[in-house]
N, C-alpha and C. Protein backbone atom coordinates (compact mmCIF):
# COMPACT_ATOMS: atom_id res chain seq x y z
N UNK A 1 55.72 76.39 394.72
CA UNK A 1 56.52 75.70 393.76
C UNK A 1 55.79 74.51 393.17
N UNK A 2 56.53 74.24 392.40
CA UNK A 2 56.36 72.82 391.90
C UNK A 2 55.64 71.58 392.80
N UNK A 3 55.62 71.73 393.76
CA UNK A 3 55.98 69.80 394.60
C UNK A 3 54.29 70.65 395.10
N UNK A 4 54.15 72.15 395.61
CA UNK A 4 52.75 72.39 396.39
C UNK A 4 51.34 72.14 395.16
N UNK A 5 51.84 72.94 393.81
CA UNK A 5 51.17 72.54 392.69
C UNK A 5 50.64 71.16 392.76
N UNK A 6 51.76 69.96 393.16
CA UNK A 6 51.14 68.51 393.34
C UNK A 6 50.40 68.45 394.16
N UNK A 7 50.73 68.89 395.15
CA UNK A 7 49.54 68.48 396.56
C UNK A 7 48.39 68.85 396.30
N UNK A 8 48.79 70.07 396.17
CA UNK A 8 47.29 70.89 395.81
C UNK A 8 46.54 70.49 395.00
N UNK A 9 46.88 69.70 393.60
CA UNK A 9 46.11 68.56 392.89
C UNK A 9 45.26 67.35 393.68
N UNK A 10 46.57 66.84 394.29
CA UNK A 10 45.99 65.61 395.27
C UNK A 10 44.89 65.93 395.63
N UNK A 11 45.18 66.72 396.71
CA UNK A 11 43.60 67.24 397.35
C UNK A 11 42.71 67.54 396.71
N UNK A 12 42.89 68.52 396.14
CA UNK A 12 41.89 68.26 395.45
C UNK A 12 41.00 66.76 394.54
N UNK A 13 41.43 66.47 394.04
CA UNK A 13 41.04 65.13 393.59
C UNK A 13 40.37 64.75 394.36
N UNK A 14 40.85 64.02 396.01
CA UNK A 14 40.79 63.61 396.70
C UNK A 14 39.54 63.98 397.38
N UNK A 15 39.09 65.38 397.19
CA UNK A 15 38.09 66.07 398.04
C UNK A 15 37.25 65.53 396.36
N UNK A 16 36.88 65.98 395.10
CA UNK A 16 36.30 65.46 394.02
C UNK A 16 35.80 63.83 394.73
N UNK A 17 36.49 62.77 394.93
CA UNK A 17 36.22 61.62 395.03
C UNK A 17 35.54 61.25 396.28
N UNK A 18 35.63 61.74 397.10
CA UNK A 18 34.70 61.20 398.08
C UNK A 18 33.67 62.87 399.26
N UNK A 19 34.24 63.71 399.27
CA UNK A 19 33.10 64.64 400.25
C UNK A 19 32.93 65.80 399.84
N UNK A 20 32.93 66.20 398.74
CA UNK A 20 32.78 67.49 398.10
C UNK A 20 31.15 67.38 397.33
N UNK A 21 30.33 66.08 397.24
CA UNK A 21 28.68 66.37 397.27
C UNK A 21 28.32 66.64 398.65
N UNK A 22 29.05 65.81 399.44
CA UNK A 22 28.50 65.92 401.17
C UNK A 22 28.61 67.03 401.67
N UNK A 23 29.63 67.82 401.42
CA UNK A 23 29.79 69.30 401.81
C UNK A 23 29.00 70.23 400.71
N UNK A 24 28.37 70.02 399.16
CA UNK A 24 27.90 71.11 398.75
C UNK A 24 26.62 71.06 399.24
N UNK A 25 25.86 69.88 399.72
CA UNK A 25 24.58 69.70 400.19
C UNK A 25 24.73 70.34 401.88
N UNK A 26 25.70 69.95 402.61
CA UNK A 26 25.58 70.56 403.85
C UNK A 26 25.68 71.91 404.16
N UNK A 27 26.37 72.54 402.83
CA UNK A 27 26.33 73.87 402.44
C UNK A 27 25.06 74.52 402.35
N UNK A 28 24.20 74.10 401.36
CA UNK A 28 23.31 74.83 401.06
C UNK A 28 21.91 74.44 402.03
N UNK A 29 21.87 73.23 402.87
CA UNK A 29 21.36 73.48 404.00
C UNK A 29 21.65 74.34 405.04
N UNK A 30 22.31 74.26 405.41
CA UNK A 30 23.18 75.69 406.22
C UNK A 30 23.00 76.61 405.46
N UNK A 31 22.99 77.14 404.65
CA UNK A 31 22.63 78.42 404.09
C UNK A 31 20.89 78.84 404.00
N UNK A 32 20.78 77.82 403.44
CA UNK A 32 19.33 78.14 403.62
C UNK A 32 18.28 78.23 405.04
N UNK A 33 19.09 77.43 406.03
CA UNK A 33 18.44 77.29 407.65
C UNK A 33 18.80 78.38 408.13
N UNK A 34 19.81 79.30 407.46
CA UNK A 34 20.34 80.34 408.49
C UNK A 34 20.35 81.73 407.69
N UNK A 35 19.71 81.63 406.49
CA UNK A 35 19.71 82.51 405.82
C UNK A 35 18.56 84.49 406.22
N UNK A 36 17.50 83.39 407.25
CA UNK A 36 16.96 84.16 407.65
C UNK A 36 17.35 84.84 409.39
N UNK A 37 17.91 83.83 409.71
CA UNK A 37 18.01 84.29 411.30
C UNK A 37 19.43 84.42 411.72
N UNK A 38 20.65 83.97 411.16
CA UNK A 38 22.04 84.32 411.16
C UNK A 38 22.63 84.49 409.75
N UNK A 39 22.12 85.67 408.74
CA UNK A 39 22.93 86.02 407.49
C UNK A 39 24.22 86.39 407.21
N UNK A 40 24.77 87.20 408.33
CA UNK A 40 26.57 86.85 408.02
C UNK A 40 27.15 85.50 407.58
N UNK A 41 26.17 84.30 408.56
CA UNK A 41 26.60 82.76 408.47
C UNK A 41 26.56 82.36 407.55
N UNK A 42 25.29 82.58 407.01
CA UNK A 42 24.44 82.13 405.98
C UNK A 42 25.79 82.80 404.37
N UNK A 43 25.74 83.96 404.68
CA UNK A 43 26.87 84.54 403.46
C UNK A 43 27.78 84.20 403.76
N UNK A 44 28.58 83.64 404.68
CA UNK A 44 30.03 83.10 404.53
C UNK A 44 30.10 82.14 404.03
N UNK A 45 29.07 80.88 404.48
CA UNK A 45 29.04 79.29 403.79
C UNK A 45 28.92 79.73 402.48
N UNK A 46 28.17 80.66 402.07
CA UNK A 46 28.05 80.53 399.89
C UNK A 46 29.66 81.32 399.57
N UNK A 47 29.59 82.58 400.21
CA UNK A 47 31.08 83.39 399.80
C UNK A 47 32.30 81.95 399.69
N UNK A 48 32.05 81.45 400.69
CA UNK A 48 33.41 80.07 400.99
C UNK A 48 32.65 78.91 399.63
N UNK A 49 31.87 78.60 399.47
CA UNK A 49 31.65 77.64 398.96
C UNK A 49 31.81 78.43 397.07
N UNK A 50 31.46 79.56 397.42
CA UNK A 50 31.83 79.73 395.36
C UNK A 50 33.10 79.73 395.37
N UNK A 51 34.28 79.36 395.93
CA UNK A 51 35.67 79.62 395.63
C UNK A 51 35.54 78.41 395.33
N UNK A 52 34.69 76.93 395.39
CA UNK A 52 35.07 75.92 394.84
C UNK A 52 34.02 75.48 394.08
N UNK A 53 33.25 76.20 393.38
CA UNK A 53 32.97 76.15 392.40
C UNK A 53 33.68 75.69 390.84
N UNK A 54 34.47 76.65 391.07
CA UNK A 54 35.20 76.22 389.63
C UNK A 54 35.67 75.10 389.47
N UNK A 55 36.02 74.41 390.57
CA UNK A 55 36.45 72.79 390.38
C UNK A 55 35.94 72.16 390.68
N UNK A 56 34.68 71.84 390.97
CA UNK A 56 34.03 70.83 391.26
C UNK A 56 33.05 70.72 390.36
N UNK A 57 32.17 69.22 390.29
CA UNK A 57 31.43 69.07 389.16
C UNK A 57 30.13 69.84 389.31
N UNK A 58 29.95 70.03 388.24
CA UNK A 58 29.02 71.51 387.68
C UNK A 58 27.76 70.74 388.11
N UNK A 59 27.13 69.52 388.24
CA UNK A 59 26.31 69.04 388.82
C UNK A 59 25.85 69.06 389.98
N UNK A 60 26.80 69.69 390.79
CA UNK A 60 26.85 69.63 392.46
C UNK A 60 25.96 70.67 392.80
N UNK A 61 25.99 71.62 391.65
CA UNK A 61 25.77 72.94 392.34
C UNK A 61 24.24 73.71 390.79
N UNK A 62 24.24 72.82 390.05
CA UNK A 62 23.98 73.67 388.48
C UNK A 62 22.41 72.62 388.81
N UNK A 63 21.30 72.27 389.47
CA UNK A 63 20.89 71.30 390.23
C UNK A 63 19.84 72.24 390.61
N UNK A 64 18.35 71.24 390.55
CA UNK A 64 17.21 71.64 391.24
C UNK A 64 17.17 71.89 392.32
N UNK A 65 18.19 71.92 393.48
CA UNK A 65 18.22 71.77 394.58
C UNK A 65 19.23 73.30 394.91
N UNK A 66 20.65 73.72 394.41
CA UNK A 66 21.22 75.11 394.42
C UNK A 66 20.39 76.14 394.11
N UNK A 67 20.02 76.06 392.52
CA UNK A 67 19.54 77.34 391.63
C UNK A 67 17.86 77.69 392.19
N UNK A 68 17.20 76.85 392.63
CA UNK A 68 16.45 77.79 393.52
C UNK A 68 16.69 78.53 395.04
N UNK A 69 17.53 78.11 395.39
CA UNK A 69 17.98 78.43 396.57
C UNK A 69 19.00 79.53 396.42
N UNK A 70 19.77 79.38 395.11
CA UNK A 70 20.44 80.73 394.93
C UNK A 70 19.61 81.88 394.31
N UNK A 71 18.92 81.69 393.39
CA UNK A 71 17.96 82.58 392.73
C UNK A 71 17.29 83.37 393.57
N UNK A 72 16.40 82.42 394.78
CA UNK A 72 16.03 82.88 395.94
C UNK A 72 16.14 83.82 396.82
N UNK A 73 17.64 83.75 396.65
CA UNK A 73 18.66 84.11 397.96
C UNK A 73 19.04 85.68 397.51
N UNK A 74 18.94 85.76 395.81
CA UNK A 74 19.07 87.35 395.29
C UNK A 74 18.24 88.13 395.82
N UNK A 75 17.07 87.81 396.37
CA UNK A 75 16.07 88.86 396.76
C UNK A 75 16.30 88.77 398.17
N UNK A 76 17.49 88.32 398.77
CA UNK A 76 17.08 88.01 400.03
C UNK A 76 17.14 89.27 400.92
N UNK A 77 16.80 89.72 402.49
CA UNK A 77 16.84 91.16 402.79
C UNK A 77 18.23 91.01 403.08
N UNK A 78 19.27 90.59 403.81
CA UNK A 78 20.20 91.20 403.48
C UNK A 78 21.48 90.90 402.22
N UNK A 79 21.75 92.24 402.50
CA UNK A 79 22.87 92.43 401.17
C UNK A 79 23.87 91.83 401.30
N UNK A 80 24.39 91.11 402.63
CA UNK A 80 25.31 89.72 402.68
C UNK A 80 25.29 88.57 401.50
N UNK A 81 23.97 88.17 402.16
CA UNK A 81 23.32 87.10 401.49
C UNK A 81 23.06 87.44 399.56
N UNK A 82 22.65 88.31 399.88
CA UNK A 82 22.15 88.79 398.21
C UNK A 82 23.62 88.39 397.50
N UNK A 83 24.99 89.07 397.80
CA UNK A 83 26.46 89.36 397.55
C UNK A 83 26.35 87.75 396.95
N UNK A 84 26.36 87.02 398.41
CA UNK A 84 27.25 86.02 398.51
C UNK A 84 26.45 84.88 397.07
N UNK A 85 25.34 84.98 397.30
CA UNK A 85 24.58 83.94 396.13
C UNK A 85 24.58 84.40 394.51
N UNK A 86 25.25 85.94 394.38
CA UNK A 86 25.11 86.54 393.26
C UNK A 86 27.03 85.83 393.22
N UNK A 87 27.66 85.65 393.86
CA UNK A 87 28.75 85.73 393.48
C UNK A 87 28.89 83.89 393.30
N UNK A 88 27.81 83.17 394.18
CA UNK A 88 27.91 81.75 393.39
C UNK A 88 27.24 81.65 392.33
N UNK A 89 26.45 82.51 392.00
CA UNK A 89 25.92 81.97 390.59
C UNK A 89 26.96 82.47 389.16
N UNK A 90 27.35 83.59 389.78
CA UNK A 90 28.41 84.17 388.79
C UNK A 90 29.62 83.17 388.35
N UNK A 91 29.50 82.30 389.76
CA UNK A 91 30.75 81.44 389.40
C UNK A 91 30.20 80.17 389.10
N UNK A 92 28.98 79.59 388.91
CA UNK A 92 28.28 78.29 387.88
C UNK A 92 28.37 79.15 386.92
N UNK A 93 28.21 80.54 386.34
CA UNK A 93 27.96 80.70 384.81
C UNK A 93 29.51 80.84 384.17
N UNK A 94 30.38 81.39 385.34
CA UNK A 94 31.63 81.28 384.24
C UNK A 94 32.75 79.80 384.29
N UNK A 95 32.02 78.82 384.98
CA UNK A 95 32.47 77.92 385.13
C UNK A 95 32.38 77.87 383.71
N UNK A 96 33.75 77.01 383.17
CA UNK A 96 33.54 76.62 381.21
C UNK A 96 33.44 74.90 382.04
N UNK A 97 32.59 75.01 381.08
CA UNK A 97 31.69 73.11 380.79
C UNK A 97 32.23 72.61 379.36
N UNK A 98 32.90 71.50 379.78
CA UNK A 98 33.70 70.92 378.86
C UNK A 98 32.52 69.99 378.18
């Protein structure tokens, strides 16, 4: 309803203003440390982390520091990993940039 629509704003915001760089960076360290030796792990942190893509700033993730690491991650051997970084980049390109 109505009143969860609010919360669900709040938080969000709330995650925008203070730990949502701290978590996209701890993300893609974790992905990348584990990309070779635990890849289920490694594809769950990106699978979980492109669902917040779309709301968070396109800087977090659109960055010298993601797009080689996702680009990367397309060739990676497994098809977890390959999935999960094809489906964050899919979601920086259809992010609309105001």
């Amino acid at each position: 309803g109505p009143g969860e629509c609010s919360t669900s704003m709040r938080v969000k915001d709330a995650l925008r203003e203070g730990c949502i760089a701290v978590m996209s960076d701890a993300v893609r360290e974790a992905a990348a440390q584990y990309s070779g030796s635990a890849p289920p792990l490694a594809a769950a942190l990106l699978e979980a982390f492109a669902r917040y893509i779309g709301w968070i700033d396109i800087g977090l993730v659109a960055n010298d520091r993601w797009v080689p690491l996702l680009v990367g991650e397309l060739g990676a051997p497994s098809a977890e990993v390959r999935a999960a970084s094809l489906d964050c980049v899919l979601a920086i390109i259809g992010k609309r940039m105001e």
